[in-house]
Protein backbone atom coordinates (compact mmCIF):
# COMPACT_ATOMS: atom_id res chain seq x y z
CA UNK A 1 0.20 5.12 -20.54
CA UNK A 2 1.97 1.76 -21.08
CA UNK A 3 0.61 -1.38 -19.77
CA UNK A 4 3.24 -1.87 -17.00
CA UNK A 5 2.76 1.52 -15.79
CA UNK A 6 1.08 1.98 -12.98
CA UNK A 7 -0.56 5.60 -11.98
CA UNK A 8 0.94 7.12 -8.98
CA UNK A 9 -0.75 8.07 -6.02
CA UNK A 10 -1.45 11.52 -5.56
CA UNK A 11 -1.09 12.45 -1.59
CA UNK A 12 -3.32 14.60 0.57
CA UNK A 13 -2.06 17.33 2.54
CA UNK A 14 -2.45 15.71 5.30
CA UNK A 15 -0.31 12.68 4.17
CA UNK A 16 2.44 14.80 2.66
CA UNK A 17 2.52 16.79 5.81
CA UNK A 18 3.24 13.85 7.81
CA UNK A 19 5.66 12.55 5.25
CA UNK A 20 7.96 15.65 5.27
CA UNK A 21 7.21 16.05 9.33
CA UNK A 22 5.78 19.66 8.95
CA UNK A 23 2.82 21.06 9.91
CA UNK A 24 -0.38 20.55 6.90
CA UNK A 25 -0.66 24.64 7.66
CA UNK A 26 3.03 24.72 6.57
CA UNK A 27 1.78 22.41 3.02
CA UNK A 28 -1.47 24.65 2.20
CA UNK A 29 1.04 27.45 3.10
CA UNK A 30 3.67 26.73 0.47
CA UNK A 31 0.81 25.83 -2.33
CA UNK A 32 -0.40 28.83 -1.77
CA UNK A 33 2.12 30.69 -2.60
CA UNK A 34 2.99 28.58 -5.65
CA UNK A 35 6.36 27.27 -3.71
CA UNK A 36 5.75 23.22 -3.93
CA UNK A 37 4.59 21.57 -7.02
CA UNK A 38 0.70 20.42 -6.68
CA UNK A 39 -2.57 19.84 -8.56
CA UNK A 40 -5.76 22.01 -7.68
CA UNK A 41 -8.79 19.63 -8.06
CA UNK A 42 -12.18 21.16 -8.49
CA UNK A 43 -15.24 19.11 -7.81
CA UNK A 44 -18.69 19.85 -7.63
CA UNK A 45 -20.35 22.29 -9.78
CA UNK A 46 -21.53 25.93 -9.44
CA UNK A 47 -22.16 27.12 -6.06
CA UNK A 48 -21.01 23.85 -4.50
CA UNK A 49 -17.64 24.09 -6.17
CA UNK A 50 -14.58 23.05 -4.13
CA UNK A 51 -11.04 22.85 -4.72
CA UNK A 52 -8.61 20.53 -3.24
CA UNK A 53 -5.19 19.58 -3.42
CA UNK A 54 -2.59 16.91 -4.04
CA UNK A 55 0.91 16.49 -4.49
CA UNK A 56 3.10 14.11 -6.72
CA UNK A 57 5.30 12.73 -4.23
CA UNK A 58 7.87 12.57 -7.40
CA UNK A 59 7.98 16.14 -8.34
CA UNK A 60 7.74 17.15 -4.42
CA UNK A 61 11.06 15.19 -4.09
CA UNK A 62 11.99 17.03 -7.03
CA UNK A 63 11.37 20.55 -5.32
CA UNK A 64 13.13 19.50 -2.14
CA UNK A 65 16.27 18.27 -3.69
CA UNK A 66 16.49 21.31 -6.09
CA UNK A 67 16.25 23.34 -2.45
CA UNK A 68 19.68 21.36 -0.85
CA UNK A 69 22.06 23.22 0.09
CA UNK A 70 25.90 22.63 -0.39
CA UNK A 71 27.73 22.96 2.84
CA UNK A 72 29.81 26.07 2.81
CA UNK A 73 33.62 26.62 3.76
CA UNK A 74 33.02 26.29 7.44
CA UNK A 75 31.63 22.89 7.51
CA UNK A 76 34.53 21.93 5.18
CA UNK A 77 36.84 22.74 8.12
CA UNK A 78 34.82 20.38 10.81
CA UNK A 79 33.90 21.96 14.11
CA UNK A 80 35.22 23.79 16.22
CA UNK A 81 38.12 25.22 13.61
């Protein structure tokens, strides 16, 4: 890492869930199927193991704008048409 780059901030699930306006089930839902980008974190060690997650705010922008939509031939025509 270069000097005048700074680390980004990895978000909760509880701060990406208010940043995208959806429910943090909705979040934990998508990661677990593998849908949105996000890092597993394990801390602890043997039987007091956990895992918990965070997103890249970059690469979850990423996933959402590979996910748009083009507007199809109806929209073209404005409403009502």
């Amino acid at each position: 890492m270069s000097k005048n780059t700074q680390p980004k901030p990895l978000l909760t699930i509880d701060e990406l869930a208010e940043f995208l306006k959806v429910h943090r089930a909705t979040v934990r839902a998508w990661a677990s199927a593998e849908a949105i980008p996000h890092l597993r974190i394990v801390v602890g060690a043997g039987l007091r193991q956990r895992a918990t997650l965070r997103f890249d705010l970059g690469k979850v922008l990423e996933w959402l704008s590979s996910m748009e939509v083009a507007p199809g031939p109806a929209a073209l025509r404005g409403r009502g048409q």
